[in-house]
C-alpha atoms as a PDB file:
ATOM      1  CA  UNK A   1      15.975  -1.504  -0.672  1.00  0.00           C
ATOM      2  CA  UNK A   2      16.123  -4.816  -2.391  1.00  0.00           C
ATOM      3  CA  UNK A   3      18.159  -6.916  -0.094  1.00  0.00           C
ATOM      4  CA  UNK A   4      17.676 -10.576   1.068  1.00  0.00           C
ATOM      5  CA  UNK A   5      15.356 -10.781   4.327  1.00  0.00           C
ATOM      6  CA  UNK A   6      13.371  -7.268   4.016  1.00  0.00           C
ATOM      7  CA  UNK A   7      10.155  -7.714   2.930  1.00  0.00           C
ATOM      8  CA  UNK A   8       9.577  -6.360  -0.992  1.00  0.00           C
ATOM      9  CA  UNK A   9       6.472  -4.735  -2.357  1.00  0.00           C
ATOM     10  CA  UNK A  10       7.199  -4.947  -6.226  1.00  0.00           C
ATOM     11  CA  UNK A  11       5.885  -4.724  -9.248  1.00  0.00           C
ATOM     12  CA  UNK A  12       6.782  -5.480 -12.907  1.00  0.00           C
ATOM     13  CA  UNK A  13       5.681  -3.410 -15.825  1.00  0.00           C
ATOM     14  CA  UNK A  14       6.002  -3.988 -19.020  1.00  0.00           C
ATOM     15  CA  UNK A  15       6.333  -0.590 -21.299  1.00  0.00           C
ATOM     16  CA  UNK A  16       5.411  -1.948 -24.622  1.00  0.00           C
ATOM     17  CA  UNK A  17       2.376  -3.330 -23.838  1.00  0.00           C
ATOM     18  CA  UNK A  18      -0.870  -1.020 -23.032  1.00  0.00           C
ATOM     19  CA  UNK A  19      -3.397  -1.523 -20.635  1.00  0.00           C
ATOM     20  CA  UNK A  20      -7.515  -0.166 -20.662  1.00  0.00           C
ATOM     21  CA  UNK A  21      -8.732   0.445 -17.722  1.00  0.00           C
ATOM     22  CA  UNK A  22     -12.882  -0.456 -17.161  1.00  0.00           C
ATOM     23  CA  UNK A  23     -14.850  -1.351 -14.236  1.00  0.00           C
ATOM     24  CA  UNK A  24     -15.416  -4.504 -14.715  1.00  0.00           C
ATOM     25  CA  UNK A  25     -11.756  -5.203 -14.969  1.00  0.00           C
ATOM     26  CA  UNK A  26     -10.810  -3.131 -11.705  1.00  0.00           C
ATOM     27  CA  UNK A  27      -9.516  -4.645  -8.692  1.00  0.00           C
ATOM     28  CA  UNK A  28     -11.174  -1.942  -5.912  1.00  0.00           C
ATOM     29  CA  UNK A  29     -13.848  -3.141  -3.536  1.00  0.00           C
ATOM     30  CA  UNK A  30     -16.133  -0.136  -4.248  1.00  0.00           C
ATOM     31  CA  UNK A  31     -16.499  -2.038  -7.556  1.00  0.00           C
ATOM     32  CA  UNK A  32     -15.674   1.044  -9.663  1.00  0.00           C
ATOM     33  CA  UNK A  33     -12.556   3.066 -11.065  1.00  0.00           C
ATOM     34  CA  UNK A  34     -12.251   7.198 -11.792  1.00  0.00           C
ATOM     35  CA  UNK A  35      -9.925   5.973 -15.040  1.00  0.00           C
ATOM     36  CA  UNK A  36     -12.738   4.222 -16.794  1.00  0.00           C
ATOM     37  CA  UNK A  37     -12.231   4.367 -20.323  1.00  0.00           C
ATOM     38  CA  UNK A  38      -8.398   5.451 -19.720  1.00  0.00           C
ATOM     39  CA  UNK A  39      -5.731   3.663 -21.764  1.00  0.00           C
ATOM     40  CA  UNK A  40      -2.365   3.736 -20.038  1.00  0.00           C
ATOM     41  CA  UNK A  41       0.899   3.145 -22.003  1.00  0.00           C
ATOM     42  CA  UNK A  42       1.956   0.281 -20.175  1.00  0.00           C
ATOM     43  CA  UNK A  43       0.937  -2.808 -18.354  1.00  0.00           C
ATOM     44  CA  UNK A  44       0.986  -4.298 -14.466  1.00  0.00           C
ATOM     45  CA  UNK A  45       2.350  -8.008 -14.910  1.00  0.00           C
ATOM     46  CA  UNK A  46       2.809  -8.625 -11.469  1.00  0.00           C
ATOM     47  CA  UNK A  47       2.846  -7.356  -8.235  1.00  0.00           C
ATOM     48  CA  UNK A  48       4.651  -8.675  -4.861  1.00  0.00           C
ATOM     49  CA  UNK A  49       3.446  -7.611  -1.605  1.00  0.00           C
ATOM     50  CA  UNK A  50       6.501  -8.756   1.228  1.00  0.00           C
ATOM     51  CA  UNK A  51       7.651 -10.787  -1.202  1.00  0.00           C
ATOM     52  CA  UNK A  52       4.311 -12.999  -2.284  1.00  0.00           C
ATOM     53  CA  UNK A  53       3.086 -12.779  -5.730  1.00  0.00           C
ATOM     54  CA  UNK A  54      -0.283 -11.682  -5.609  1.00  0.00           C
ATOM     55  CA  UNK A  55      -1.410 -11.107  -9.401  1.00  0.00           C
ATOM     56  CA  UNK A  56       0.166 -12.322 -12.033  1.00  0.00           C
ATOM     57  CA  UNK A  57      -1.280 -12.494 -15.791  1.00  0.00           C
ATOM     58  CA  UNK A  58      -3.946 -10.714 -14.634  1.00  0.00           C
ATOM     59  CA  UNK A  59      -5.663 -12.751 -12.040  1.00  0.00           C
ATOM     60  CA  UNK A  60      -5.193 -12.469  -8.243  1.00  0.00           C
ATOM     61  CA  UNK A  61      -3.245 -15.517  -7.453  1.00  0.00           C
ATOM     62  CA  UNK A  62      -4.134 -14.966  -3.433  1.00  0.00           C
ATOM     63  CA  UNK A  63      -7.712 -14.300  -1.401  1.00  0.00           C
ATOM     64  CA  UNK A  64      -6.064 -11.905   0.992  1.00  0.00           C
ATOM     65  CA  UNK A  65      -3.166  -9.566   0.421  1.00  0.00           C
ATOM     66  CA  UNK A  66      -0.353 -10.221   2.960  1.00  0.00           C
ATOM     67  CA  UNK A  67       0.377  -6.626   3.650  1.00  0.00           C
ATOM     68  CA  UNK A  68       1.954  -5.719   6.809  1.00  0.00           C
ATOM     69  CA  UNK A  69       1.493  -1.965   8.158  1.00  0.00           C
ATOM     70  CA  UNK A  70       4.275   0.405   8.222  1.00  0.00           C
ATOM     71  CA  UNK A  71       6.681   0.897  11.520  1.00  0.00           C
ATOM     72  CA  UNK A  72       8.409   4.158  11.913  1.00  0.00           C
ATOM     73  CA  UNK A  73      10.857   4.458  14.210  1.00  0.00           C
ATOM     74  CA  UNK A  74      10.625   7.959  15.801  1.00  0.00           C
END
């Protein structure tokens, strides 16, 4: 849900621009991607993680993601 006070993990796309995917412009730690070469239809402007912009235009804006693990209640 999007609701004021829950934590959001978003991200906006934007369909009508494409997006080539390479390894030196991938964001993994290993350094490398399985999609090199791939062009995708659309493009990653930002993403939110609990409600923190943490790329944007792409460049990280932060040094550490502040991602919080998953609760279930059970």
């Amino acid at each position: 849900f999007i609701h004021e006070g829950y934590f959001a993990d978003l991200v906006l796309v934007s369909p009508k621009h494409s997006t080539e995917v390479g390894h030196k412009t991938c964001r993994y730690h290993c350094g490398w991607t399985p999609f090199n070469g791939t062009r995708f239809s659309s493009r990653i402007l930002t993403t939110w993680v609990n409600g923190q912009a943490v790329f944007d235009a792409d460049k990280l804006t932060q040094s550490q993601t502040p991602a919080m693990p998953l609760v279930f209640n059970r």
